[in-house]
Protein backbone atom coordinates (compact mmCIF):
# COMPACT_ATOMS: atom_id res chain seq x y z
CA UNK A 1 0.00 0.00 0.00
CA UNK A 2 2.89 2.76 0.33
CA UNK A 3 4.62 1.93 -2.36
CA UNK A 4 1.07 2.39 -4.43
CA UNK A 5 1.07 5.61 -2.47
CA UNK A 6 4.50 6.54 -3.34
CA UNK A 7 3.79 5.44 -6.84
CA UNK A 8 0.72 7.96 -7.23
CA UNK A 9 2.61 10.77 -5.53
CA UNK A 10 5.46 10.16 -7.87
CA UNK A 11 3.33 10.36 -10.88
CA UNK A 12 1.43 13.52 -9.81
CA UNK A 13 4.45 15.74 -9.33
CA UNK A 14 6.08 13.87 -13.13
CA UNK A 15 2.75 15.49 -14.54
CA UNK A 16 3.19 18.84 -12.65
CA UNK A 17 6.62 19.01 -13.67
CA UNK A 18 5.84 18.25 -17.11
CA UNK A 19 2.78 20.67 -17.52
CA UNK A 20 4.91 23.74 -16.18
CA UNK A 21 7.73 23.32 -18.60
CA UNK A 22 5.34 23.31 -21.14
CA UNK A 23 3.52 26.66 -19.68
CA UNK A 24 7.07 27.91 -19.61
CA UNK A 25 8.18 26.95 -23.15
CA UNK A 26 4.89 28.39 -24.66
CA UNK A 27 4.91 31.57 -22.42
CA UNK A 28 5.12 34.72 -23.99
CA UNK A 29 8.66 36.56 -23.80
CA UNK A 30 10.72 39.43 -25.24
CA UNK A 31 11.34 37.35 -27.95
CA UNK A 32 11.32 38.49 -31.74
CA UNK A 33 8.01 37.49 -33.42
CA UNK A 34 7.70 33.63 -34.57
CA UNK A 35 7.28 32.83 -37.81
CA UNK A 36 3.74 33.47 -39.18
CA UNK A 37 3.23 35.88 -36.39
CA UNK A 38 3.04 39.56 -37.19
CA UNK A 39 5.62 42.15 -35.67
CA UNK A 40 3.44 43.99 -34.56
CA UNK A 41 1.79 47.43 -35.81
CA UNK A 42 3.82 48.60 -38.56
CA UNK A 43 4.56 52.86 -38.36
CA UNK A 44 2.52 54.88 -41.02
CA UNK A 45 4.17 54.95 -44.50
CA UNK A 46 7.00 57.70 -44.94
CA UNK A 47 8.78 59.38 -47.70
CA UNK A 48 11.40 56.63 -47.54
CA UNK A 49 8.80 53.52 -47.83
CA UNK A 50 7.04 54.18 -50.96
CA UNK A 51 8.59 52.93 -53.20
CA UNK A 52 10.41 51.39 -50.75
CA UNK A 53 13.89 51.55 -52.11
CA UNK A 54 15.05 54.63 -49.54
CA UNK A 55 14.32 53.27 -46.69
CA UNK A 56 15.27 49.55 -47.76
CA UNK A 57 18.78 50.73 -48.41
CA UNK A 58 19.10 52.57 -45.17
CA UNK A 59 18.22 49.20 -43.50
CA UNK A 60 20.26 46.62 -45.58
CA UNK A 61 23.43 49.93 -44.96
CA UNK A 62 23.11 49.56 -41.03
CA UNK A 63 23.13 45.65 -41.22
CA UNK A 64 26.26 45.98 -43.29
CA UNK A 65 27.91 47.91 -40.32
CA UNK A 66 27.00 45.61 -38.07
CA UNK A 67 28.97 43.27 -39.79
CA UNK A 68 31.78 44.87 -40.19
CA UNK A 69 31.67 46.25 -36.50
CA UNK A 70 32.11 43.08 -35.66
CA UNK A 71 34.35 41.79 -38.19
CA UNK A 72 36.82 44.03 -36.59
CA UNK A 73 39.42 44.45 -34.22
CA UNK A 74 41.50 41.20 -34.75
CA UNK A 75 42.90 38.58 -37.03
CA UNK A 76 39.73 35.99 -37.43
CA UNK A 77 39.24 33.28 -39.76
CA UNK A 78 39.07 34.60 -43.65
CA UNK A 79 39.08 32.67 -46.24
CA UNK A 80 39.67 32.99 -50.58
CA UNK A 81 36.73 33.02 -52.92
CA UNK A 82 34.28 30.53 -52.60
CA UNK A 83 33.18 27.88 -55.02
CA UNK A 84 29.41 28.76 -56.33
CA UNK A 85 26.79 25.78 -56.51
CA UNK A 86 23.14 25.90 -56.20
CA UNK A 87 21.58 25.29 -53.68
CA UNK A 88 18.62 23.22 -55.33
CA UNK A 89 21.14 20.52 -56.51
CA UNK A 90 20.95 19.09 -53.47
CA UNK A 91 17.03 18.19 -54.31
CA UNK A 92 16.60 14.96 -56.04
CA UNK A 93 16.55 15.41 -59.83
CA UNK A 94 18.12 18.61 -59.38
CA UNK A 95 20.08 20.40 -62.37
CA UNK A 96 23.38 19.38 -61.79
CA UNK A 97 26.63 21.46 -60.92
CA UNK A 98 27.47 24.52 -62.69
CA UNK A 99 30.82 25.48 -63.52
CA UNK A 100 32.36 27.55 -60.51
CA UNK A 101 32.89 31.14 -60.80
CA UNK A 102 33.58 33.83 -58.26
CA UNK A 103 30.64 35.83 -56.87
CA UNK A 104 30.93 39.24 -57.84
CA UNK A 105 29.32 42.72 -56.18
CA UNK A 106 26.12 43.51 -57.23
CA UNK A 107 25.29 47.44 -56.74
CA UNK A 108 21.78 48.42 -55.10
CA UNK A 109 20.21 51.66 -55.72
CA UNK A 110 19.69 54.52 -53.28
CA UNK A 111 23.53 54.23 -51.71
CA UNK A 112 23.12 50.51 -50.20
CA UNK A 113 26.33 48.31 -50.10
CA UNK A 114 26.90 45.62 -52.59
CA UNK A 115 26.77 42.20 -52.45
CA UNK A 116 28.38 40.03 -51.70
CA UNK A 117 29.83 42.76 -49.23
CA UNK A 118 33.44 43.19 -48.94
CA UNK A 119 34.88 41.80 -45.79
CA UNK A 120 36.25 43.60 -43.42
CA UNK A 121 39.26 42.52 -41.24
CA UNK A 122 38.68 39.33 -39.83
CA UNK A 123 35.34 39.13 -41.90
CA UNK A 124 34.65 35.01 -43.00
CA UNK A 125 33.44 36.67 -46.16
CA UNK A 126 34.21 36.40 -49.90
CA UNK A 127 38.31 37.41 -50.52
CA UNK A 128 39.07 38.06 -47.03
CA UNK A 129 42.71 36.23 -46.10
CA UNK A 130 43.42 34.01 -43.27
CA UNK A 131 43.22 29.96 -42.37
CA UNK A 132 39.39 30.30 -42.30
CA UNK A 133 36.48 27.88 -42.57
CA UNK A 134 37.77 24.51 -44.85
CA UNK A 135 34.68 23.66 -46.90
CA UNK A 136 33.46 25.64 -49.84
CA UNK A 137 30.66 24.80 -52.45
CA UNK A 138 32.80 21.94 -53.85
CA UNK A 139 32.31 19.91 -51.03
CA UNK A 140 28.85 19.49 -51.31
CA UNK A 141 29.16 17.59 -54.04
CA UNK A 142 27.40 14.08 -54.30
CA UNK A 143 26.20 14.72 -50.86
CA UNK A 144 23.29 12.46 -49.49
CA UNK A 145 20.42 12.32 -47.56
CA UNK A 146 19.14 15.74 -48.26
CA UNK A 147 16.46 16.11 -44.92
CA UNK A 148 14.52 19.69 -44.48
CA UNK A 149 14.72 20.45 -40.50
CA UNK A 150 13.13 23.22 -39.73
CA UNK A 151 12.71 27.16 -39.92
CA UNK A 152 12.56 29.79 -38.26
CA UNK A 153 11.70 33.74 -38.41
CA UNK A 154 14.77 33.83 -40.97
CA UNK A 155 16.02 30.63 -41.98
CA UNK A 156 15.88 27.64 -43.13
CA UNK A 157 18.03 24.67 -42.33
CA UNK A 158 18.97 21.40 -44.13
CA UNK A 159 20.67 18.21 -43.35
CA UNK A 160 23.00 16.58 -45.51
CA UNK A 161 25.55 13.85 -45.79
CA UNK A 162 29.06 14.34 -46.63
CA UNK A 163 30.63 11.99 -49.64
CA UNK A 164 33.30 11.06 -46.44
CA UNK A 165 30.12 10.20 -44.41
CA UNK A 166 29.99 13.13 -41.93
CA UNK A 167 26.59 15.13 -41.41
CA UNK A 168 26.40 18.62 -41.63
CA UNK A 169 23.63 21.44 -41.45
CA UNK A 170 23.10 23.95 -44.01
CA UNK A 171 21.46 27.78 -43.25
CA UNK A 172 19.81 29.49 -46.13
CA UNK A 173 17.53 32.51 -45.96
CA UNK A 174 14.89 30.90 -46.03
CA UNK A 175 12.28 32.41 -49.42
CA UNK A 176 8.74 31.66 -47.73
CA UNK A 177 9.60 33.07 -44.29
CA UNK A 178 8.61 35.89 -42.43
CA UNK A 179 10.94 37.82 -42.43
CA UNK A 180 11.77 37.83 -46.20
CA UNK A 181 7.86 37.85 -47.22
CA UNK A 182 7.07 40.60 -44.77
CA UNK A 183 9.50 42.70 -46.27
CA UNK A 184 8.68 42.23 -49.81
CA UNK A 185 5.02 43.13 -48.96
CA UNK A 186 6.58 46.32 -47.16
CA UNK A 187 9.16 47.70 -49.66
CA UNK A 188 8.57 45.16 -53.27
CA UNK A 189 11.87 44.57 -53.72
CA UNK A 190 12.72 40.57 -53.80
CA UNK A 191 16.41 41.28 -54.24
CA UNK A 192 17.08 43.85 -51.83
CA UNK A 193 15.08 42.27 -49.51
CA UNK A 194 16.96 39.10 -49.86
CA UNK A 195 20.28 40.95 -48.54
CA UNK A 196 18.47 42.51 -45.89
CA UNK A 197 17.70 38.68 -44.37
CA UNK A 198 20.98 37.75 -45.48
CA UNK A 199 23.32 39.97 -43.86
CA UNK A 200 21.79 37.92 -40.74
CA UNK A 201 22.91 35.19 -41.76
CA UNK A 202 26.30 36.84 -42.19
CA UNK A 203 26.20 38.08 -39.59
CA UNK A 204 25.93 34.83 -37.73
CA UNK A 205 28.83 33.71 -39.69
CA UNK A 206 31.12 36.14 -38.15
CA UNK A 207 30.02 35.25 -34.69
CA UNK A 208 30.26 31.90 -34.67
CA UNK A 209 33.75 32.39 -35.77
CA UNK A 210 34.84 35.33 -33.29
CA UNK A 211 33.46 33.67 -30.51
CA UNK A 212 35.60 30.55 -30.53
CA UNK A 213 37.63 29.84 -27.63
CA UNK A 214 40.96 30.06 -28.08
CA UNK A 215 42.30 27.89 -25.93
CA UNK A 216 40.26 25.01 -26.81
CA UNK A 217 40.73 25.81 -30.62
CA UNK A 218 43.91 24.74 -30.24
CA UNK A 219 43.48 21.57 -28.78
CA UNK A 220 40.14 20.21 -30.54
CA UNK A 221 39.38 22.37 -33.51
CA UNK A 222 36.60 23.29 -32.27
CA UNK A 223 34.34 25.63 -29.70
CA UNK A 224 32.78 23.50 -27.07
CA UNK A 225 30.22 26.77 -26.64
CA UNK A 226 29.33 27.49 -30.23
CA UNK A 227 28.24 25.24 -33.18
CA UNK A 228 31.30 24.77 -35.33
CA UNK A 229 31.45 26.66 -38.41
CA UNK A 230 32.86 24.63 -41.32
CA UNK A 231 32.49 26.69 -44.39
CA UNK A 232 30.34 28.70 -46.88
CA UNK A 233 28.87 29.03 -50.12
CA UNK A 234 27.76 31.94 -52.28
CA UNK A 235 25.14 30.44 -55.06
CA UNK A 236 22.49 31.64 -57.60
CA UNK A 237 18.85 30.47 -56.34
CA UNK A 238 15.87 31.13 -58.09
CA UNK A 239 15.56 34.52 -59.47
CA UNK A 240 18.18 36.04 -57.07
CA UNK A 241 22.14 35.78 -57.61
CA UNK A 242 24.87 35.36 -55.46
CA UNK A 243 22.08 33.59 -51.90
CA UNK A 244 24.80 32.66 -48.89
CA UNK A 245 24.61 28.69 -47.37
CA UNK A 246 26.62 28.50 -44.57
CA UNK A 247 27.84 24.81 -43.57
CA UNK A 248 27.73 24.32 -39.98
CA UNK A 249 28.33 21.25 -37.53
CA UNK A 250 24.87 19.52 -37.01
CA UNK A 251 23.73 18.52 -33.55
CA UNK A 252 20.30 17.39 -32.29
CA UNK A 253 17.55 19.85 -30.91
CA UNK A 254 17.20 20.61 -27.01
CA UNK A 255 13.51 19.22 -26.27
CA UNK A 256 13.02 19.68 -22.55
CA UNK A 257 10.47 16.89 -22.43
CA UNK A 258 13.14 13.99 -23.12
CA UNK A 259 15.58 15.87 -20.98
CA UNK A 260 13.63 15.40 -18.22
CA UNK A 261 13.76 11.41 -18.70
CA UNK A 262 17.33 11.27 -18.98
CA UNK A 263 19.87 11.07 -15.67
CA UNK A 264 21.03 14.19 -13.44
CA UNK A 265 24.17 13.79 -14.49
CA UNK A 266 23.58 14.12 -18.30
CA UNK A 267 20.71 17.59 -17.44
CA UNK A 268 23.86 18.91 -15.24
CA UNK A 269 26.29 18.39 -17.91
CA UNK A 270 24.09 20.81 -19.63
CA UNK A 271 23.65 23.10 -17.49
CA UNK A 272 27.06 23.15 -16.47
CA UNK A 273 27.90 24.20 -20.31
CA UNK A 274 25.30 26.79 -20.60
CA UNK A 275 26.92 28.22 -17.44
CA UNK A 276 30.48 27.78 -19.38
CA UNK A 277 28.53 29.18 -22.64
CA UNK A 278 27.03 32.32 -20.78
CA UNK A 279 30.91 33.20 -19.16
CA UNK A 280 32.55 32.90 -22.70
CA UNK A 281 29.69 35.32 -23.69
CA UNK A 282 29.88 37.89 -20.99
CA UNK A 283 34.02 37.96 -21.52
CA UNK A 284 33.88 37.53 -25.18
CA UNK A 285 36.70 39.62 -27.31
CA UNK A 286 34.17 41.38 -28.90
CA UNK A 287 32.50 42.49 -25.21
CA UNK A 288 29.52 41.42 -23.75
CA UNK A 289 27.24 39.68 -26.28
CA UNK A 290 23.64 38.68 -25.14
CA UNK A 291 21.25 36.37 -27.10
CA UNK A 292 18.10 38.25 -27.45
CA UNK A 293 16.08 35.59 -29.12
CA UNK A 294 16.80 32.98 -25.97
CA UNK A 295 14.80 29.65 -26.25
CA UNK A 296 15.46 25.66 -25.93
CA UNK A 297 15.19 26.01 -29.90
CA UNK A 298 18.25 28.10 -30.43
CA UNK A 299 20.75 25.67 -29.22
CA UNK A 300 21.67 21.93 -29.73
CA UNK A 301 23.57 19.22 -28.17
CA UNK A 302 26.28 17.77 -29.96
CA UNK A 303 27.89 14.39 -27.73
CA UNK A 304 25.89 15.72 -25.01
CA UNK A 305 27.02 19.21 -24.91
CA UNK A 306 24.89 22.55 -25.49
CA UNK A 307 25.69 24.58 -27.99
CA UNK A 308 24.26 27.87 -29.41
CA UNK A 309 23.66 27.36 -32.53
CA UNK A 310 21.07 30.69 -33.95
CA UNK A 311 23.21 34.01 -33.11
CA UNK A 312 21.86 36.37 -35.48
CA UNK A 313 19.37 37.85 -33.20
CA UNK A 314 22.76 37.92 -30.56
CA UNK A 315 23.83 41.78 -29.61
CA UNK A 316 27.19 43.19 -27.99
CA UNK A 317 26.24 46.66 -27.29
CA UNK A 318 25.18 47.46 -23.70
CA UNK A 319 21.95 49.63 -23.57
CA UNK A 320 22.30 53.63 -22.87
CA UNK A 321 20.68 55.21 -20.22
CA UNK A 322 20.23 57.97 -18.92
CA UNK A 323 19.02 57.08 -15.18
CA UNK A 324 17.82 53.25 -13.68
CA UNK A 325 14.81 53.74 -15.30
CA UNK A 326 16.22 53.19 -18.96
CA UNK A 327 17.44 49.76 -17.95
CA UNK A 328 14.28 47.49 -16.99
CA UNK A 329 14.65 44.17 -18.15
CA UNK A 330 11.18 42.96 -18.70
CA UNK A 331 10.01 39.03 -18.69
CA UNK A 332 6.67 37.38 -18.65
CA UNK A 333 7.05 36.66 -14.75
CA UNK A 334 8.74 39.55 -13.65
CA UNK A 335 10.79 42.99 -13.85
CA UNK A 336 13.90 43.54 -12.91
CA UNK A 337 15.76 47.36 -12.48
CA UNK A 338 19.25 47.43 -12.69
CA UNK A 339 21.61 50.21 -12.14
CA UNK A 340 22.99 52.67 -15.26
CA UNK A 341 26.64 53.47 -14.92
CA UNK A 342 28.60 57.09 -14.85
CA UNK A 343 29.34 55.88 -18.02
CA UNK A 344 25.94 55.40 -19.26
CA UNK A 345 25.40 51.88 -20.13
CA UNK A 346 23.17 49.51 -18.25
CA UNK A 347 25.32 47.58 -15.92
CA UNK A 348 25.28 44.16 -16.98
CA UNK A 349 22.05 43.82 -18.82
CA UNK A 350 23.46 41.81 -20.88
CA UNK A 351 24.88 39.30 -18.81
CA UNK A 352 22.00 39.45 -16.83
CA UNK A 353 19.32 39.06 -19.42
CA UNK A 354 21.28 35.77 -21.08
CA UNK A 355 21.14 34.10 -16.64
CA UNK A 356 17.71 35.22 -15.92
CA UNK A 357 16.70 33.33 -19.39
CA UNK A 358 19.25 30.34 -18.62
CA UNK A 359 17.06 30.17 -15.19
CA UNK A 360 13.51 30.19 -16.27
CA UNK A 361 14.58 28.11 -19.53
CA UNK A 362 17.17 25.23 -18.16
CA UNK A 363 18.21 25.73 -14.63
CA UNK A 364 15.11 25.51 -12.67
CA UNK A 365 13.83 22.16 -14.20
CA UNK A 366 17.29 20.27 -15.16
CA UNK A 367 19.04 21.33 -11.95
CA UNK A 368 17.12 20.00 -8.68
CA UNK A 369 15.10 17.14 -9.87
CA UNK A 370 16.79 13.42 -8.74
CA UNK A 371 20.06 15.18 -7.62
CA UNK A 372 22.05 13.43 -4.80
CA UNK A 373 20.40 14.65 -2.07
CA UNK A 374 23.76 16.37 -0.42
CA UNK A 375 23.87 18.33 -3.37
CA UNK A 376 20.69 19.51 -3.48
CA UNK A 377 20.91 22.66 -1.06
CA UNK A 378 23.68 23.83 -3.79
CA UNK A 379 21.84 23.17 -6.35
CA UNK A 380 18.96 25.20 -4.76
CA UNK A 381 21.40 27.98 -3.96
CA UNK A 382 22.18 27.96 -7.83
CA UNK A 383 18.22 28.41 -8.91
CA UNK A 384 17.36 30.35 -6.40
CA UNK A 385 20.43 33.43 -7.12
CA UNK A 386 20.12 33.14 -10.73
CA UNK A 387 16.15 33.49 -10.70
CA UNK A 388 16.49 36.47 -8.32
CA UNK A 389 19.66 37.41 -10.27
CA UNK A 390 22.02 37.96 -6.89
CA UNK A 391 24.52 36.34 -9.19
CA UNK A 392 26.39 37.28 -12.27
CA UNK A 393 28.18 34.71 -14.62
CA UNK A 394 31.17 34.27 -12.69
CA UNK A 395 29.63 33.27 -9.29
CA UNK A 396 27.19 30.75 -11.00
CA UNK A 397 29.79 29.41 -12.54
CA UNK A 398 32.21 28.81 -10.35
CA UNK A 399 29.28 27.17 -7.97
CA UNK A 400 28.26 24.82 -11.06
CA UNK A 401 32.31 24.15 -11.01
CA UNK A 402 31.77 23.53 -7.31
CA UNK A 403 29.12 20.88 -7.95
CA UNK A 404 31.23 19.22 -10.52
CA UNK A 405 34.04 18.90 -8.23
CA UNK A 406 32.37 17.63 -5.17
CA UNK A 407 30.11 14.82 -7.98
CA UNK A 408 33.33 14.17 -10.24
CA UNK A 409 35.56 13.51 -6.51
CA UNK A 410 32.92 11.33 -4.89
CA UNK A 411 33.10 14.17 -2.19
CA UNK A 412 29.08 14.65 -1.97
CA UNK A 413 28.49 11.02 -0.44
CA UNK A 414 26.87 10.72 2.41
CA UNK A 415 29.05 8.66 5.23
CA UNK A 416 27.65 5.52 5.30
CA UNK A 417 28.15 2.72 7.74
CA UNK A 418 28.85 -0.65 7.13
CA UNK A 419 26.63 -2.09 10.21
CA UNK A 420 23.83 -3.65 8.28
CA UNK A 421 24.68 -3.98 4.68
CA UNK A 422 23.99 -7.19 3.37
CA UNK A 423 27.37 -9.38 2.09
CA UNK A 424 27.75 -9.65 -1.76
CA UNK A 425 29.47 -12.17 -3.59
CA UNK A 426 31.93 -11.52 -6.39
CA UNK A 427 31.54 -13.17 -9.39
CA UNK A 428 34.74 -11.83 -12.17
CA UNK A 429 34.22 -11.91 -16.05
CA UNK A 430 30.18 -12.59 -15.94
CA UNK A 431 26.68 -10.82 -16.56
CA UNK A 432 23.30 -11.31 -15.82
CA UNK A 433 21.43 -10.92 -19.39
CA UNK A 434 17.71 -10.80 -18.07
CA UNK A 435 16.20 -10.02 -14.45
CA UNK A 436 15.55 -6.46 -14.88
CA UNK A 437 13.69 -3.70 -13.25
CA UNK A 438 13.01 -0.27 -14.51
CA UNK A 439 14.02 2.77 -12.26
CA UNK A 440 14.10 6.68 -12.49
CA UNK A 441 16.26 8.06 -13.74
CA UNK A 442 17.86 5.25 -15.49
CA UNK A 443 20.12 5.37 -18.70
CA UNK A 444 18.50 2.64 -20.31
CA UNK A 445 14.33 2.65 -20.29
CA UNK A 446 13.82 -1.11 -20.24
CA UNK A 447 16.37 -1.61 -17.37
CA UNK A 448 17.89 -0.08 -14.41
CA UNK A 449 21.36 1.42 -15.29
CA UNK A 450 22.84 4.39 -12.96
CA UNK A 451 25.99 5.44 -12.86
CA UNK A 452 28.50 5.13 -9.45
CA UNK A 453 31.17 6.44 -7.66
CA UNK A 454 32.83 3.21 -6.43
CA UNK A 455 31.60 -0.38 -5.60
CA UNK A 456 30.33 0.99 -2.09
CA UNK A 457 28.12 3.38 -4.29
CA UNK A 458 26.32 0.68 -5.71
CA UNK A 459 26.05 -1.30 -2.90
CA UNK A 460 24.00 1.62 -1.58
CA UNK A 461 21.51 1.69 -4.23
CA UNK A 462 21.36 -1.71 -4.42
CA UNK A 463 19.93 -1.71 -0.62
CA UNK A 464 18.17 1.36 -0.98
CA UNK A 465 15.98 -0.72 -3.93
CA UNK A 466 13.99 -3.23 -2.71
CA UNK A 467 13.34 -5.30 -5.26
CA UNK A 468 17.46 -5.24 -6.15
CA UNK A 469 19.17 -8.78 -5.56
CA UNK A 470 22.39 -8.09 -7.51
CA UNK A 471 24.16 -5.71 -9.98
CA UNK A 472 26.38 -5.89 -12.79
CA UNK A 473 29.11 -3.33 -13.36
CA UNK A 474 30.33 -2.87 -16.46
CA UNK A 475 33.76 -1.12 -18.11
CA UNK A 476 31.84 1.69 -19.84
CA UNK A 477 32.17 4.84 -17.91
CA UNK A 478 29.92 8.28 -18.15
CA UNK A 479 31.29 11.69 -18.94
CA UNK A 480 32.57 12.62 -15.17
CA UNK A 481 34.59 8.84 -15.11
CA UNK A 482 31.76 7.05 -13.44
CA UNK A 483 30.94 3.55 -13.99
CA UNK A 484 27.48 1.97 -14.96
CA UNK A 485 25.94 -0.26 -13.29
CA UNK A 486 23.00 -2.52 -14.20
CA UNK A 487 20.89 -3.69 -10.96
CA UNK A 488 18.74 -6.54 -11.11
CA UNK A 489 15.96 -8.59 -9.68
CA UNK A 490 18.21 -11.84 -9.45
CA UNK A 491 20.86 -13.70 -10.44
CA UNK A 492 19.25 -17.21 -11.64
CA UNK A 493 21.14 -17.15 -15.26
CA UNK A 494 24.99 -15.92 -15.19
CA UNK A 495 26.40 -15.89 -18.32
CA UNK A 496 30.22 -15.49 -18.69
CA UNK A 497 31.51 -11.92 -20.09
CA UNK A 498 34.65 -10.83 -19.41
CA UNK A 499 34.12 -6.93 -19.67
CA UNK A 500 31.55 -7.28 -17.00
CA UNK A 501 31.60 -8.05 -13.01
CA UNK A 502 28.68 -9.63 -11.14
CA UNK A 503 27.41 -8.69 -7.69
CA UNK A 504 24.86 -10.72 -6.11
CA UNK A 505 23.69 -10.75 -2.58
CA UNK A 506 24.87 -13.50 -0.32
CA UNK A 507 21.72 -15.81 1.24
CA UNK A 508 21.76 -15.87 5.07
């Protein structure tokens, strides 16, 4: 009868859980408008917008300098002219290759820059100099399993097959979104619209590349924060020359739901990079850069890391003000006013804005739930500071440091005594194939596999289980260095394996 009781309890607060990440996820937010949603009110028509071509240029000029602004101030990764394919070779039946030929700068009327633009220093753009991204339009040749993923309020992305077997993702503007359509409607000008969206995506080029850590650039080749960008491609697509595809490393998308099925240690290890992610971001070399367009959907895990992965709604510049009362930061639950400088910026809005979203987004349902319960007032500590934001990036991370020390050094067990554990015997080289029970969280869903410190660990949970009779540790260990451990119901079929090490409970 308790367990039945402990079952329904269990299963009521699984269904609250789940139904206020949901709320959450779907809440309203100072977000940019979804695709299919409108922008809101648009201001009366002025000289510049009829026509359109005025106030167009002005536009596509400013995103242009934003590029270039941050393109600038240090060597970054360059690269020569691109190969040109198009893009709808990759469909089945599609036209074939065309022979290459650099892209060259198309004028627009009314003063706006041409395109492709000219890079500036460090720019990842078209003749710029430097080691720079290694694949160009020639290596998506005879790729394979074209796939559609998704889209957002600006692109679209596609998943493809390298001829060597690797998977990437390719970004296009993407020709029936939002943001394209709305401004053809506003201004009737396919083209120029086209390299209004696309200096985005540019623009995202450039960041993914200037945000790289050094220091682990030079021992993996790639950023553990950002997704990797491998190369670009300028093309001709439909009725509009010269459309950008950037080639970037593909990872899976963040949906909270599954996350919440999967071990603490695995939801930690994400939140532990997000906190690594947001540092990197607050001490970036191009300043403080905060993702204004913050959502599960922006980011992906690649070998069980987060990554951002959308950064062209992402911002460096601090917000002016002229008292407190210019620097509000606004979010569906609550307010927050923080202090403007003698300087006048906004102290860390920024910073702030990117923890308060890494709280009501990650940290308050990955962190507490199933945690070793000595870890749990830290982990509280963690949610708590970052939802009232007492913390900036640097505490919360070095507390989510903390937490990985005191897990990673087997420091957070609880003294245990000996006096009343049951004996186990010790069988080397063998398994137990069948006898399983399910348990939460568990890596495996048809079994009960948790990960340990040391053999005392699992003796633990093996007692603390009642229905637990023996366990079988295997040789495969989790990302902190842990071993997992099967536990089981019995032990009446041992099988010989000699990666494996049985454990079953003495009789008597």
């Amino acid at each position: 009868m308790r367990r039945r009781r402990a079952a329904v309890a269990a299963g009521f607060c699984a269904s609250f859980l789940l139904g206020s990440v949901l709320n959450v996820l779907f809440a309203p937010g100072s977000e940019p408008p979804r695709p299919g949603q409108s922008p809101g009110p648009s201001p009366d028509p002025g000289p510049g917008r009829r026509g359109g071509r005025g106030e167009l240029a002005r536009q596509i000029r400013a995103r242009y300098e934003e590029v270039q602004r941050y393109s600038r101030g240090g060597p970054g990764p360059g690269a020569g002219r691109p190969e040109r394919r198009r893009l709808m070779d990759l469909a089945p039946g599609g036209p074939g290759l065309q022979r290459p030929r650099p892209p060259r700068a198309r004028p627009l009327p009314d003063g706006a820059p041409g395109w492709p633009p000219a890079p500036g220093p460090g720019s990842p753009g078209p003749g710029s100099s430097g080691p720079g991204p290694r694949l160009g339009c020639a290596a998506l040749r005879n790729v394979s399993g074209a796939q559609y993923v998704g889209s957002g309020y600006t692109k679209a992305v596609y998943r493809v097959r390298l001829p060597g077997g690797v998977a990437v993702a390719l970004k296009a503007v993407d020709f029936s979104g939002h943001d394209l359509g709305s401004c053809v409607r506003e201004f009737g000008a396919r083209r120029g619209c086209y390299r209004l969206a696309a200096h985005k995506l540019l623009k995202e080029m450039v960041l993914l590349e200037r945000l790289r850590h050094p220091n682990v650039l030079q021992i993996k080749k790639r950023s553990p924060m950002t997704a990797q960008l491998y190369g670009y491609c300028y093309q001709d697509s439909e009725d509009i020359p010269d459309t950008l595809t950037t080639i970037t490393e593909l990872g899976a998308p963040v949906e909270m739901i599954q996350l919440l099925q999967t071990s603490w240690e695995d939801r930690f290890r994400i939140c532990l990079s997000l906190g690594r992610l947001l540092h990197h971001l607050a001490h970036s070399p191009l300043g403080s850069v905060t993702l204004l367009d913050f959502r599960p959907r922006q980011f992906v895990l690649v070998d069980g890391e987060l990554k951002v992965t959308d950064l062209d709604d992402a911002r460096v510049e601090e917000t002016p003000c002229t008292g407190s009362a210019d620097c509000t930061l606004e979010f569906p639950a609550r307010n927050f006013t923080l202090p403007c400088s003698a300087q006048g910026w906004c102290e860390a809005m920024n910073e702030k804005r990117n923890l308060y979203n890494a709280y009501r987004f990650f940290f308050t349902y990955l962190l507490p739930h199933s945690a070793p319960p000595s870890l749990r007032p830290l982990l509280d500590s963690i949610v708590n500071a970052t939802g009232e934001l007492t913390w900036g990036v640097d505490e919360t991370l070095a507390q989510l440091e903390k937490v990985l020390h005191l897990y990673r050094s087997g420091q957070y067990l609880q003294n245990s005594t000996e006096a009343g554990r049951a004996e186990y015997q010790h069988l080397p080289g063998s398994t137990i194939p069948q006898e399983d029970y399910r348990c939460w969280p568990s890596y495996h869903h048809g079994s009960c596999l948790l990960s340990v410190f040391n053999l005392a660990e699992a003796v633990d949970i093996c007692e603390s289980h009642a229905q637990c009779q023996a366990f079988v540790v295997t040789n495969q260990t989790t990302w902190t260095g842990r071993q997992l451990v099967f536990f089981k119901t019995g032990w009446s079929h041992v099988v010989p394996d000699p990666s494996k090490t049985t454990y079953v409970r003495a009789s008597g």
